[in-house]
N, C-alpha and C. Protein backbone atom coordinates (compact mmCIF):
# COMPACT_ATOMS: atom_id res chain seq x y z
N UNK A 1 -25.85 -11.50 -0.93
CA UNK A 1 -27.28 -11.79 -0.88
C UNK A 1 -28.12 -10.53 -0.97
N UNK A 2 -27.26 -9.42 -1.07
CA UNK A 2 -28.41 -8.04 -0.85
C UNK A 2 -29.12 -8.41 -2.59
N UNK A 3 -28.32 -8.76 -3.33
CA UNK A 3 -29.23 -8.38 -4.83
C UNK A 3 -30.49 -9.13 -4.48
N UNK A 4 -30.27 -10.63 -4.53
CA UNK A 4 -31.38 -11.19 -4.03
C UNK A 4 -32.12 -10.78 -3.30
N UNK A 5 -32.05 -10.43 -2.38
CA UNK A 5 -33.13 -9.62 -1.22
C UNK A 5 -34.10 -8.59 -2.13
N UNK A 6 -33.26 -7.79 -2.53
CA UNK A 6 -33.44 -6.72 -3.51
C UNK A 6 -34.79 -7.28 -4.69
N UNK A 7 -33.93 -8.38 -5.38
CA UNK A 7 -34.67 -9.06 -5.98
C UNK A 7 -36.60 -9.26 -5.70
N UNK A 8 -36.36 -10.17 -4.71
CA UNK A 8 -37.87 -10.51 -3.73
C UNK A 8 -38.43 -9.45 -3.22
N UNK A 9 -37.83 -8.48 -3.03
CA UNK A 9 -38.68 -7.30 -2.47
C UNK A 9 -39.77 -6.78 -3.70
N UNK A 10 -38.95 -6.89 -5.00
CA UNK A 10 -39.87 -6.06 -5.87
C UNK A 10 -40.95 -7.11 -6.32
N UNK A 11 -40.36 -8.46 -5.96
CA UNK A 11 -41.76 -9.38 -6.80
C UNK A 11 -42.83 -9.84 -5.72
N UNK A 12 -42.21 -9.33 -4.54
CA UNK A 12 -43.40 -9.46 -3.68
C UNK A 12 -44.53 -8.10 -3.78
N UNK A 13 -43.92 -6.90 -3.88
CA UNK A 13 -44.49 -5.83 -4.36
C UNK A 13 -45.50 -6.05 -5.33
N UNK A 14 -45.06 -6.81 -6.33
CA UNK A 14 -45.65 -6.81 -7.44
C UNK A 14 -46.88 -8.34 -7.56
N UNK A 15 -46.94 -8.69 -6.22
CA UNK A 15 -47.25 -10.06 -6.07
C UNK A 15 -47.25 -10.98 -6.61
N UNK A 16 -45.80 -10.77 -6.57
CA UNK A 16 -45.60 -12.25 -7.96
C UNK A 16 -45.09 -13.33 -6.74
N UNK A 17 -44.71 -12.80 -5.96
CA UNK A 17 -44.39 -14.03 -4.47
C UNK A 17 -45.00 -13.59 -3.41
N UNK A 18 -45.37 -14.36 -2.13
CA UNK A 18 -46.10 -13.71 -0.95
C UNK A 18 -45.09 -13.63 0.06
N UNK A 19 -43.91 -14.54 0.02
CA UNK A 19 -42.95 -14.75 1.47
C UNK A 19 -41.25 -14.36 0.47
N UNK A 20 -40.55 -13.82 1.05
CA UNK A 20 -39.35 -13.71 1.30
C UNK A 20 -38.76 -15.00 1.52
N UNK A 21 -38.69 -15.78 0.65
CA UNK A 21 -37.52 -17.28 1.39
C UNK A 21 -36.04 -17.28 1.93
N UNK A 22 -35.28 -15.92 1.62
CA UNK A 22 -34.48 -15.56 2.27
C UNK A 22 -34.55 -14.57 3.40
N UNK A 23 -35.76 -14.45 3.63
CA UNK A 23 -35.76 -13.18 4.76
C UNK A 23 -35.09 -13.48 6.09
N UNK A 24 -35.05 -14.91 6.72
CA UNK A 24 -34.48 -14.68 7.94
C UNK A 24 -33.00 -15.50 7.78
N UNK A 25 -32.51 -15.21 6.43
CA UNK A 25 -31.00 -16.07 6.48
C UNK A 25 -30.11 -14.72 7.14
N UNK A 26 -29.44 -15.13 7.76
CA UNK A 26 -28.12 -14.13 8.12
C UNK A 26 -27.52 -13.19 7.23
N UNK A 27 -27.35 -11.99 7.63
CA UNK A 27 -26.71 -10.81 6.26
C UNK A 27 -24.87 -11.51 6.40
N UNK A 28 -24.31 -11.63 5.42
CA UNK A 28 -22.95 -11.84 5.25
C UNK A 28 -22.55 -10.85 4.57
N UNK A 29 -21.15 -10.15 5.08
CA UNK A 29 -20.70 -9.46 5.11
C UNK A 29 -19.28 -9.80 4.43
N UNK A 30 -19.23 -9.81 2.61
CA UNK A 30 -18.54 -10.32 1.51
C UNK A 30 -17.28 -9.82 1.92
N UNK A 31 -17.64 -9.06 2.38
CA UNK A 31 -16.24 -7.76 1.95
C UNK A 31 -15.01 -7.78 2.95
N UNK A 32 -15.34 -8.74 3.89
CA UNK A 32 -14.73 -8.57 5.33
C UNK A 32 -13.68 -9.35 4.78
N UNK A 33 -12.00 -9.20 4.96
CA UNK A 33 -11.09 -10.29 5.19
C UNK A 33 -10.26 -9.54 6.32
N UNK A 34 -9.56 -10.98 6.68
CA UNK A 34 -8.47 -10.38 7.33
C UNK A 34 -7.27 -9.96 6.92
N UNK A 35 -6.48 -8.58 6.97
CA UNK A 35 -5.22 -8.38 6.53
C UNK A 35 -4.21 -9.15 7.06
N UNK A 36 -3.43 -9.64 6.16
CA UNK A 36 -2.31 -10.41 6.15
C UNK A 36 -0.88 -10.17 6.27
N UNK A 37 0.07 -10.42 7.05
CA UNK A 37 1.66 -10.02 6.75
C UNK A 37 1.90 -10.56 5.53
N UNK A 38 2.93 -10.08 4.85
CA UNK A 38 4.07 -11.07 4.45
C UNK A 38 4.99 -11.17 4.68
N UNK A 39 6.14 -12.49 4.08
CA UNK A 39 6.99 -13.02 4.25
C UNK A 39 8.20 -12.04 4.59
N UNK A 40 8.65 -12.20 5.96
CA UNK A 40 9.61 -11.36 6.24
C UNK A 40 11.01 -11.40 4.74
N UNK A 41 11.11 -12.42 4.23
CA UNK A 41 12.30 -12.55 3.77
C UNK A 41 12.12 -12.49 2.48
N UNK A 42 10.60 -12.60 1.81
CA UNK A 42 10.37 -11.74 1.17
C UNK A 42 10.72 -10.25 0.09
N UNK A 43 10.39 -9.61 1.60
CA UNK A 43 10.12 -8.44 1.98
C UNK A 43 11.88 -7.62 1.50
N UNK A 44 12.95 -8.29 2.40
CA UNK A 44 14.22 -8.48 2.43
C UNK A 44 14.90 -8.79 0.83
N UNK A 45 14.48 -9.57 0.45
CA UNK A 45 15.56 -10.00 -0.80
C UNK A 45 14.49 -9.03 -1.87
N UNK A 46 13.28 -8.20 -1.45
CA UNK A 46 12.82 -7.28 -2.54
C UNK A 46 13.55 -5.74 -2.32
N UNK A 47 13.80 -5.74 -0.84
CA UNK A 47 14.47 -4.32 -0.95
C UNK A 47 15.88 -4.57 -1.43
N UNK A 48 16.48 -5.61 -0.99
CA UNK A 48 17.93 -5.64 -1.78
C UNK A 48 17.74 -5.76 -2.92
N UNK A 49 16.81 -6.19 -3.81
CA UNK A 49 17.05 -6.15 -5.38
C UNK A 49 17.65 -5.20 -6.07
N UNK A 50 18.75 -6.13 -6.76
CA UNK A 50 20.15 -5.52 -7.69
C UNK A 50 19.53 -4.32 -8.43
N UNK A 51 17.90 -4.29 -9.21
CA UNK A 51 17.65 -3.03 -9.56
C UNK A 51 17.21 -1.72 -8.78
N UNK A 52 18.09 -0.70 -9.00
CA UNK A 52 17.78 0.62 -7.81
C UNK A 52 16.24 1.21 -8.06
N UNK A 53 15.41 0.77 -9.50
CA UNK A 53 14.53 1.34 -9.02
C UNK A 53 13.15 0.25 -7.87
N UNK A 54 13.38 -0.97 -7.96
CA UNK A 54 12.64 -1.74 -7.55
C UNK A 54 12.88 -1.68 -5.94
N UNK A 55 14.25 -1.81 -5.66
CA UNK A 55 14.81 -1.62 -4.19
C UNK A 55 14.12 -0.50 -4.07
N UNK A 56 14.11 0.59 -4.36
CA UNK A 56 13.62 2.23 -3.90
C UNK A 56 12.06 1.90 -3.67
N UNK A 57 11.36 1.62 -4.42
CA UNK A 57 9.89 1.37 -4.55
C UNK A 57 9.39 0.33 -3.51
N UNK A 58 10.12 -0.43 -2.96
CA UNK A 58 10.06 -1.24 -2.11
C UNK A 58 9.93 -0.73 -0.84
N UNK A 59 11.00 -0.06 -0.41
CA UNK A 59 11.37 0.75 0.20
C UNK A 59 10.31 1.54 0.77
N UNK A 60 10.17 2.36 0.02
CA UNK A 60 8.77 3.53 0.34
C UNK A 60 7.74 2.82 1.13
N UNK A 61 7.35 1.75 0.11
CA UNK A 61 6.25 1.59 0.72
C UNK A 61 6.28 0.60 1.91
N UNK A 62 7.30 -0.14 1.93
CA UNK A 62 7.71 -1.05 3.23
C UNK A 62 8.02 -0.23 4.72
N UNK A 63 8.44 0.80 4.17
CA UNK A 63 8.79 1.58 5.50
C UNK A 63 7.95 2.64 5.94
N UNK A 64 7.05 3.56 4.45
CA UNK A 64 6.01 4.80 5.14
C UNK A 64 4.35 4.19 4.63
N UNK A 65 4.71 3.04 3.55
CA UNK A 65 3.13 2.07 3.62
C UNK A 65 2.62 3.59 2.31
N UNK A 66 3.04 4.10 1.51
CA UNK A 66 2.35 4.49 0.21
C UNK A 66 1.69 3.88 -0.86
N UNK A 67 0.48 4.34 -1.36
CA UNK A 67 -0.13 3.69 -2.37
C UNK A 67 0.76 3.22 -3.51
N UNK A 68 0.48 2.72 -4.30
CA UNK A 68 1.02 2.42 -5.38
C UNK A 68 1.30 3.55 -6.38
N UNK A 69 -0.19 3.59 -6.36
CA UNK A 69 -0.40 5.59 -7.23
C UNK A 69 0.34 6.66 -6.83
N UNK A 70 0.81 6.38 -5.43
CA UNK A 70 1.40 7.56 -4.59
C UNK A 70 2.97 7.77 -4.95
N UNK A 71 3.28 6.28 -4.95
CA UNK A 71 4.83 6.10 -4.93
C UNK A 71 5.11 6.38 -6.73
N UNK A 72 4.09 6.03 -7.05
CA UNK A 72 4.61 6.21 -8.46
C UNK A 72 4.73 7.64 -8.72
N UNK A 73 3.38 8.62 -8.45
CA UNK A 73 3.42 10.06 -8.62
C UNK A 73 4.26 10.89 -7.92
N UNK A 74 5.33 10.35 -6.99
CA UNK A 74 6.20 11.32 -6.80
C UNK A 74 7.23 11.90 -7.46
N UNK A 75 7.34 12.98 -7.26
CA UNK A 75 8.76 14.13 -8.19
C UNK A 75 9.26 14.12 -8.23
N UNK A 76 10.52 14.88 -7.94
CA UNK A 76 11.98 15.13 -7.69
C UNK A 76 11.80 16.11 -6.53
N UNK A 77 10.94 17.77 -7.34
CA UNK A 77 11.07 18.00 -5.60
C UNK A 77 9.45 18.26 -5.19
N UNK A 78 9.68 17.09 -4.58
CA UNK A 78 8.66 16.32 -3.57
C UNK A 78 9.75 15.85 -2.25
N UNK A 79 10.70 16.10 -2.64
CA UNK A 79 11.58 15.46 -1.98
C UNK A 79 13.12 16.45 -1.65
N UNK A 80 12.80 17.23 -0.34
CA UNK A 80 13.75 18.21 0.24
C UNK A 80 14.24 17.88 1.32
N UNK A 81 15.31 17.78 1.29
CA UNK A 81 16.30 17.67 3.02
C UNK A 81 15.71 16.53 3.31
N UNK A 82 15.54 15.40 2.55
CA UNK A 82 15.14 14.13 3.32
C UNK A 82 13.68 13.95 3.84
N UNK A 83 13.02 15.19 3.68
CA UNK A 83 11.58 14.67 3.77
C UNK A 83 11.08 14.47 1.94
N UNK A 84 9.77 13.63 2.31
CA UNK A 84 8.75 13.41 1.14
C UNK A 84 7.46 14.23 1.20
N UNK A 85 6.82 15.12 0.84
CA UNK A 85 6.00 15.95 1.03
C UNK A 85 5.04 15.28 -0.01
N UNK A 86 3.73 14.90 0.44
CA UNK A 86 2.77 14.04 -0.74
C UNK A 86 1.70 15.36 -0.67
N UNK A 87 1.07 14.70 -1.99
CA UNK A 87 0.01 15.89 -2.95
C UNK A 87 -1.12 15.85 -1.48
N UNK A 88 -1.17 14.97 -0.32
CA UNK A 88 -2.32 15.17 0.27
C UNK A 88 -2.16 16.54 1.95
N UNK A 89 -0.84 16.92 1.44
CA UNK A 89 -0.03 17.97 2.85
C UNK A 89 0.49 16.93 3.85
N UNK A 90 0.34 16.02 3.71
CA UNK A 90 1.65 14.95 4.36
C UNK A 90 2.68 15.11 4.46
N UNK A 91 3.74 15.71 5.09
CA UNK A 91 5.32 15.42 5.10
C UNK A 91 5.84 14.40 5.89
N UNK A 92 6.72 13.51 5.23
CA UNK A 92 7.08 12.21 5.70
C UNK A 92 8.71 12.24 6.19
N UNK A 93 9.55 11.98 6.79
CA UNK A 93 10.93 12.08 7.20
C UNK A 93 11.01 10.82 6.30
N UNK A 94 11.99 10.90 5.25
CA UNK A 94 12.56 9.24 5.00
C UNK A 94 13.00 8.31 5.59
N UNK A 95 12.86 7.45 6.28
CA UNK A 95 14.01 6.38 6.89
C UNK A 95 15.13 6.14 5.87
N UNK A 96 16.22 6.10 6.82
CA UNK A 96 17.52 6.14 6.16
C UNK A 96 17.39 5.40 5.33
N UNK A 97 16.89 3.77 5.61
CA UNK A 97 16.89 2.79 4.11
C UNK A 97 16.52 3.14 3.00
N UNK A 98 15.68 4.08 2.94
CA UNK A 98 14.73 4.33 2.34
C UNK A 98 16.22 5.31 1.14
N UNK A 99 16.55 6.32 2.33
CA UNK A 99 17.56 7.49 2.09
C UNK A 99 18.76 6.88 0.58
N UNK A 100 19.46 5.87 1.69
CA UNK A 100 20.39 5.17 0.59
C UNK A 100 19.99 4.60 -1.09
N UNK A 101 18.64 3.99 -1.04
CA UNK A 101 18.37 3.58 -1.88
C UNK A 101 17.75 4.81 -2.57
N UNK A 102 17.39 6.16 -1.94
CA UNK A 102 17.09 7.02 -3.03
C UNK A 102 18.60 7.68 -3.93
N UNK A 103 19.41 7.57 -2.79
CA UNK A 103 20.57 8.25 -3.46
C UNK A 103 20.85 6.88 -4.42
N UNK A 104 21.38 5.97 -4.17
CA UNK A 104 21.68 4.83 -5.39
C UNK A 104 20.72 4.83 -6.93
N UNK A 105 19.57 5.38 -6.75
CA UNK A 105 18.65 5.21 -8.01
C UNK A 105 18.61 7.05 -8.28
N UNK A 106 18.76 7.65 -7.83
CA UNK A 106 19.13 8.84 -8.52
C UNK A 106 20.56 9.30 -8.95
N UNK A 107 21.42 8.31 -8.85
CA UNK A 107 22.64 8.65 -9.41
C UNK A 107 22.11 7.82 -10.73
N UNK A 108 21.82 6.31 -10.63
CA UNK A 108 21.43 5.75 -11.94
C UNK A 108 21.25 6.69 -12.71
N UNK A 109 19.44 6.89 -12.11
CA UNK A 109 18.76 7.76 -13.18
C UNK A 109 19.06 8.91 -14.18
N UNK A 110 20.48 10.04 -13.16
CA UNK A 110 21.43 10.92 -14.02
C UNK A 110 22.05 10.40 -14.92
N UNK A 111 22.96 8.91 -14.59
CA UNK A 111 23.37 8.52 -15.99
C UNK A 111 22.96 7.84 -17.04
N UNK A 112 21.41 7.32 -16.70
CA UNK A 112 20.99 6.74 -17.55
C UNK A 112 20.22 7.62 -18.20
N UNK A 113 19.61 8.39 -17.88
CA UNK A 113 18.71 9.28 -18.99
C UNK A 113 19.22 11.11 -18.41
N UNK A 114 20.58 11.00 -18.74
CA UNK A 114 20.64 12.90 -18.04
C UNK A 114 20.25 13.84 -19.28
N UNK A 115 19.43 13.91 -19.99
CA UNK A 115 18.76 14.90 -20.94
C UNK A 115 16.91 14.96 -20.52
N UNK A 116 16.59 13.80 -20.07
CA UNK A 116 15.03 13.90 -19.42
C UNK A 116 14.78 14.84 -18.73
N UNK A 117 13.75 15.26 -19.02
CA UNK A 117 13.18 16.73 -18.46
C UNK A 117 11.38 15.95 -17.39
N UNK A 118 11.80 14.73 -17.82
CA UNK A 118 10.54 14.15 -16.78
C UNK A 118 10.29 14.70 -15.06
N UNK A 119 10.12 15.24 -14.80
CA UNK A 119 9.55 15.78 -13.07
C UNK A 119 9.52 14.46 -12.10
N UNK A 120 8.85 13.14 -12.60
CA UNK A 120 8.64 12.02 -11.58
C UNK A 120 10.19 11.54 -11.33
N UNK A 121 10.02 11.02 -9.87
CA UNK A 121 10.83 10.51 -9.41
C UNK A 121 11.60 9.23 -9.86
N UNK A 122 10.62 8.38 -10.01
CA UNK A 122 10.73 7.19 -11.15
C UNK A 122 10.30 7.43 -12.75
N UNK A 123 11.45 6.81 -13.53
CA UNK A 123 11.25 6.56 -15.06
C UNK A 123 11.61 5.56 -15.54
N UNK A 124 10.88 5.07 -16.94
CA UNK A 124 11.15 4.13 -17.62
C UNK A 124 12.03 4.53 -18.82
N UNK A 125 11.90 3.45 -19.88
CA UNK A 125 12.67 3.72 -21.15
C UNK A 125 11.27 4.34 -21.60
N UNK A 126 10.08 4.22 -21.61
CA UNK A 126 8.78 4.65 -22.15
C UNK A 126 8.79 6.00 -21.75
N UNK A 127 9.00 6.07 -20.29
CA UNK A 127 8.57 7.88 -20.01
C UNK A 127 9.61 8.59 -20.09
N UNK A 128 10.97 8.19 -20.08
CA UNK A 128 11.82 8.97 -20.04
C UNK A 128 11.42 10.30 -21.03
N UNK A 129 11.52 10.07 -22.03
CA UNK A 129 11.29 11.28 -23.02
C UNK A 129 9.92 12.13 -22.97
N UNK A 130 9.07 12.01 -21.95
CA UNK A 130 7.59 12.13 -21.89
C UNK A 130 7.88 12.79 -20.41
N UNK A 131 6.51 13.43 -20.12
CA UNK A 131 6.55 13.83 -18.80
C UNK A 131 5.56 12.89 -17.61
N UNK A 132 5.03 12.19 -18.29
CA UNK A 132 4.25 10.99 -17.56
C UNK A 132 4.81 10.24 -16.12
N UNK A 133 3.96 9.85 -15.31
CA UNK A 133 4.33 8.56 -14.63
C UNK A 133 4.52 6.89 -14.98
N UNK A 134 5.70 6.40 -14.39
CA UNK A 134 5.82 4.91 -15.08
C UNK A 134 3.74 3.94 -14.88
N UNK A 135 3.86 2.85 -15.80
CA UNK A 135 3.05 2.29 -15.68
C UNK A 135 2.67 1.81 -13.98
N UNK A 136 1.72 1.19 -14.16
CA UNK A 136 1.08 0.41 -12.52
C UNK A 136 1.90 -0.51 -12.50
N UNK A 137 2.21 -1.05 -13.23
CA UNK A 137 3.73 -2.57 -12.69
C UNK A 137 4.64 -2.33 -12.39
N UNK A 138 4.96 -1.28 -12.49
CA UNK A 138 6.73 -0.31 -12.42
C UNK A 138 6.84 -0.06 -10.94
N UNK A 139 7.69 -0.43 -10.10
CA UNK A 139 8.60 -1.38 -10.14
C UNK A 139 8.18 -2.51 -9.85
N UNK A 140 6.93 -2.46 -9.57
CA UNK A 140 6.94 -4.54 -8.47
C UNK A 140 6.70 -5.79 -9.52
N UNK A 141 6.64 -5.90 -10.92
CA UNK A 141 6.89 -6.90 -12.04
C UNK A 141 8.35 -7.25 -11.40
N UNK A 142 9.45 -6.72 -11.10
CA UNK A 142 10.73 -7.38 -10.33
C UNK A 142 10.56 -7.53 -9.66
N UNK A 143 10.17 -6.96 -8.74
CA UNK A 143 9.93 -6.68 -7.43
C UNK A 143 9.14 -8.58 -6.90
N UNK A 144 8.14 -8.57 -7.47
CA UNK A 144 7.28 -10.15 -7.01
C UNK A 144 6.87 -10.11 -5.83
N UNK A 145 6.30 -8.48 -5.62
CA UNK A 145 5.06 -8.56 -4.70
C UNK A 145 4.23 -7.39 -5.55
N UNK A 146 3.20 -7.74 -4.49
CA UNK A 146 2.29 -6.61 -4.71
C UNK A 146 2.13 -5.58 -3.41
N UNK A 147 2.28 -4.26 -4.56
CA UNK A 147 2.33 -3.25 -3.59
C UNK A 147 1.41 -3.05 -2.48
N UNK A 148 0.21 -3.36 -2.73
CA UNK A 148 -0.88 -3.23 -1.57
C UNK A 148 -1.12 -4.44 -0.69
N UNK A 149 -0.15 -5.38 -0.84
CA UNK A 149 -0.07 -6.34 0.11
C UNK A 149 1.18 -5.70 1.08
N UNK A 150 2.11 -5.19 0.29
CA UNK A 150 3.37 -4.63 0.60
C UNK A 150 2.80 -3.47 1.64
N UNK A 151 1.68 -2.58 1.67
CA UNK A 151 1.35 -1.54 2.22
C UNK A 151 0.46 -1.97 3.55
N UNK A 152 -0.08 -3.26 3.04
CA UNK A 152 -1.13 -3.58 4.42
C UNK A 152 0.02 -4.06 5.26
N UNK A 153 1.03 -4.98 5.07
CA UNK A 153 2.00 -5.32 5.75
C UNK A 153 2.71 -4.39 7.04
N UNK A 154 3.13 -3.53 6.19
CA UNK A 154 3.36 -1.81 6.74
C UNK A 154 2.45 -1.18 8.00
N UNK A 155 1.13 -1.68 7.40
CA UNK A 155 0.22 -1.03 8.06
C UNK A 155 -0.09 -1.91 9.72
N UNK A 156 0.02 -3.13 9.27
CA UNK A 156 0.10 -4.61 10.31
C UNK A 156 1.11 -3.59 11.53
N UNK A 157 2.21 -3.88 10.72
CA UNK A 157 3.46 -3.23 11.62
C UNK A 157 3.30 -2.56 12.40
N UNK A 158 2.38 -1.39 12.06
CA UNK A 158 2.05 0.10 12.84
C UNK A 158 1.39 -0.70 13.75
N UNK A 159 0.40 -1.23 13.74
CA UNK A 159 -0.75 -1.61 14.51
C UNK A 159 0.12 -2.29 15.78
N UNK A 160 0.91 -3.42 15.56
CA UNK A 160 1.55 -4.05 16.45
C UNK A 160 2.18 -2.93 17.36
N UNK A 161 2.88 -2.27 16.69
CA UNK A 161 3.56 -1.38 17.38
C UNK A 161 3.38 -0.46 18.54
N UNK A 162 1.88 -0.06 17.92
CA UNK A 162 1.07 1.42 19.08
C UNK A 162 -0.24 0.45 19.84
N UNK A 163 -0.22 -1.42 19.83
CA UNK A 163 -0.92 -1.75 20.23
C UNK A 163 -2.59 -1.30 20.08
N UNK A 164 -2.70 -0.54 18.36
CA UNK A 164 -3.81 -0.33 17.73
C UNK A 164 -4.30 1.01 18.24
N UNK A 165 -3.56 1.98 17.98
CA UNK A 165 -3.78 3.23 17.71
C UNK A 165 -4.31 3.56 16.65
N UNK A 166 -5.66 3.73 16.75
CA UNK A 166 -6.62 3.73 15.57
C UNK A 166 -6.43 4.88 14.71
N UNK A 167 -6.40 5.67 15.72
CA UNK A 167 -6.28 7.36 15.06
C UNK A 167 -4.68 8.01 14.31
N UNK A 168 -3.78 7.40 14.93
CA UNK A 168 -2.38 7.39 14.09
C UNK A 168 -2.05 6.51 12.84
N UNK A 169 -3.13 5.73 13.08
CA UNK A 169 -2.51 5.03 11.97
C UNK A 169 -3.24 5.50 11.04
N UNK A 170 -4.85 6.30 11.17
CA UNK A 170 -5.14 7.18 10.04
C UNK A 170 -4.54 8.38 9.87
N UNK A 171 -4.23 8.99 10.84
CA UNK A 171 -2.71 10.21 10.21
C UNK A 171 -1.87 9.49 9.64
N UNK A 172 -0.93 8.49 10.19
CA UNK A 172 -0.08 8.24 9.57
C UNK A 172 0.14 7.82 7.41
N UNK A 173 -1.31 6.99 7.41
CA UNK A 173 -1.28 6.08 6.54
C UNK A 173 -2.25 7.03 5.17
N UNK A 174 -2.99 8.10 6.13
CA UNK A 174 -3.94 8.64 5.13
C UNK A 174 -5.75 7.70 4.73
N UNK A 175 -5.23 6.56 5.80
CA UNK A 175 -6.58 5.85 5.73
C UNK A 175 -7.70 6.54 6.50
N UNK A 176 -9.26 5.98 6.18
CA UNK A 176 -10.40 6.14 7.16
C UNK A 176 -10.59 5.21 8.29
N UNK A 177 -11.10 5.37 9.67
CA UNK A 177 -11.35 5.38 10.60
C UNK A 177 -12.18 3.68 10.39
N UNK A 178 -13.02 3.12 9.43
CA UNK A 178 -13.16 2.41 9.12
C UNK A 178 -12.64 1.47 8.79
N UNK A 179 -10.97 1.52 7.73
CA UNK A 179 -9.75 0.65 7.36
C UNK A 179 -9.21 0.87 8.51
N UNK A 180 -8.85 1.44 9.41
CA UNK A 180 -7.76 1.39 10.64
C UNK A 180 -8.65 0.39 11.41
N UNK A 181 -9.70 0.45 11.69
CA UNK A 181 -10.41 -0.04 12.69
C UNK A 181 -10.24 -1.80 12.41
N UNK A 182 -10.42 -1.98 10.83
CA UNK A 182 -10.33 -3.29 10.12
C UNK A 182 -8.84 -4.01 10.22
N UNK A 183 -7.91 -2.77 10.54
CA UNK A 183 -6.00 -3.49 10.67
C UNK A 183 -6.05 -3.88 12.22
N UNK A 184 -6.25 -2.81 12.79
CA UNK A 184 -6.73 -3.16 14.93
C UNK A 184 -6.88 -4.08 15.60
N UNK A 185 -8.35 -4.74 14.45
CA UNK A 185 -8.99 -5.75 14.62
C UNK A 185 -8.04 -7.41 14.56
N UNK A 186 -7.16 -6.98 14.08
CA UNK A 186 -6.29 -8.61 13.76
C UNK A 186 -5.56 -8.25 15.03
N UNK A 187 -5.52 -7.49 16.21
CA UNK A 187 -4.41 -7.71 17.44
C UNK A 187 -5.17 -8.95 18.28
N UNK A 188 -4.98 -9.57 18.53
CA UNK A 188 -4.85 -10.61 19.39
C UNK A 188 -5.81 -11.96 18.16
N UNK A 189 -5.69 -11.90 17.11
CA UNK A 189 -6.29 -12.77 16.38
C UNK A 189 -5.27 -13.94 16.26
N UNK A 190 -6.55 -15.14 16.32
CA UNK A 190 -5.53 -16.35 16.25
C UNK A 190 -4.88 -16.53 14.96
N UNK A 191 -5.06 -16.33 13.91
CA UNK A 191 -3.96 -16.30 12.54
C UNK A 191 -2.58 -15.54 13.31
N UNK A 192 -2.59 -14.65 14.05
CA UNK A 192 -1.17 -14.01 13.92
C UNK A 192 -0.62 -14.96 15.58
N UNK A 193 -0.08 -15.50 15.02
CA UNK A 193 0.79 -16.54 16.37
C UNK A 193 2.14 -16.08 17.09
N UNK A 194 2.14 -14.86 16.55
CA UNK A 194 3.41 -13.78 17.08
C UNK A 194 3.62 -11.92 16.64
N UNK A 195 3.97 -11.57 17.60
CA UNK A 195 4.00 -10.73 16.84
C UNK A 195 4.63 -10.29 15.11
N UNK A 196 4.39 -9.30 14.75
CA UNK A 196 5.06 -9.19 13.35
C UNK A 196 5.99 -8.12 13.41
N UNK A 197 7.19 -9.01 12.92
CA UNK A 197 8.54 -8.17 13.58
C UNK A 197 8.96 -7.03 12.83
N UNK A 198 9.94 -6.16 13.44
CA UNK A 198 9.69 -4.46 13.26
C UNK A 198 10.10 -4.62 11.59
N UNK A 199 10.01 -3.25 11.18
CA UNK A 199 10.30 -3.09 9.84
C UNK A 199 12.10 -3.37 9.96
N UNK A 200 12.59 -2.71 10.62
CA UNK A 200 13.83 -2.30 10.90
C UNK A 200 14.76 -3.51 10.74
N UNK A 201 14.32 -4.96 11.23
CA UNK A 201 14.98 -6.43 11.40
C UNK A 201 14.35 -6.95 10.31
N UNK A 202 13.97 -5.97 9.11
CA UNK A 202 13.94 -6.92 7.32
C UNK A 202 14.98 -6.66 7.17
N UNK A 203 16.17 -5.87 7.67
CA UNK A 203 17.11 -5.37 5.87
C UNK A 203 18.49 -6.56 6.34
């Protein structure tokens, strides 16, 4: 309703109207939803998927909650002694799940393309020969979620966990004080009829 408002302000200016007919309706606030889990089992038969790069991509973001953009733009070494070091000075410890499925898709990746000189962590048949990052569908078109449902999920998790530690979950996640405050907000909400169980009891 702001355009409208917007609207009447200038034709009252201009006296083309004398009253505001929306002036005393309530401001609604479009933008508000509530974040949602998903399906534990889901979640489960996407990290086991038979392909190593979809399991890996899953992974990431199920367990440290990375953008889409993020998971895609990572390197090779971005990734030392088991940490993930992101372009924002973040260093992340991998969770082991995470660990296995990187070693399983980087053995692939040696035998499937060992002449690529690509830097990203993930490749396609498209980038292999290129130095690019895979497309925005790469991996979750198998996968059959979406990553930023996949990340708020993640983010749910945290919240349950530290009983809405506002401020960790913006270290942790790289969010503003504003989105943490908006994940917080679903603790004791009647949509969630239980807690949302650890990451650890998907695999």
């Amino acid at each position: 309703d702001r355009g409208l408002r917007s609207v009447f302000a200038v034709m009252k200016a201009r006296k083309l109207v004398f009253t505001d007919p929306i002036r005393n309706l309530p401001t609604v606030n479009t933008r508000t939803t509530i974040p949602m889990p998903l399906d534990p089992v889901a979640i489960r038969a996407a990290l086991n998927h038979p392909d190593p790069a979809t399991a890996l991509g899953v992974a990431i973001v199920a367990f440290h909650g990375l953008t889409n953009g993020q998971t895609r733009a990572i390197q090779l070494t971005d990734i030392v002694d088991g940490r993930l070091t992101l372009h924002d000075g973040r260093s992340i410890p991998l969770a082991e799940p995470v660990r296995v499925r990187l070693a399983a898709w980087l053995d692939y990746r040696a035998q499937r393309w060992p002449a690529t000189i690509n830097p990203h962590l993930f490749l396609t048949q498209q980038t292999a020969p290129r130095l690019s990052a895979p497309g925005h569908s790469f991996p979750w078109k198998k996968a059959g979620l979406n990553p930023q449902s996949l990340r708020t999920d993640r983010i749910l998790q945290e919240i349950y966990a530290t009983g809405g530690d506002v401020r960790r979950i913006c270290d942790l996640f790289g969010i503003g004080i504003e989105s943490a405050t908006r994940y917080a907000a679903t603790l004791g909400h009647p949509t969630f009829r239980e807690e949302i169980p650890d990451r650890e009891l998907r695999l």
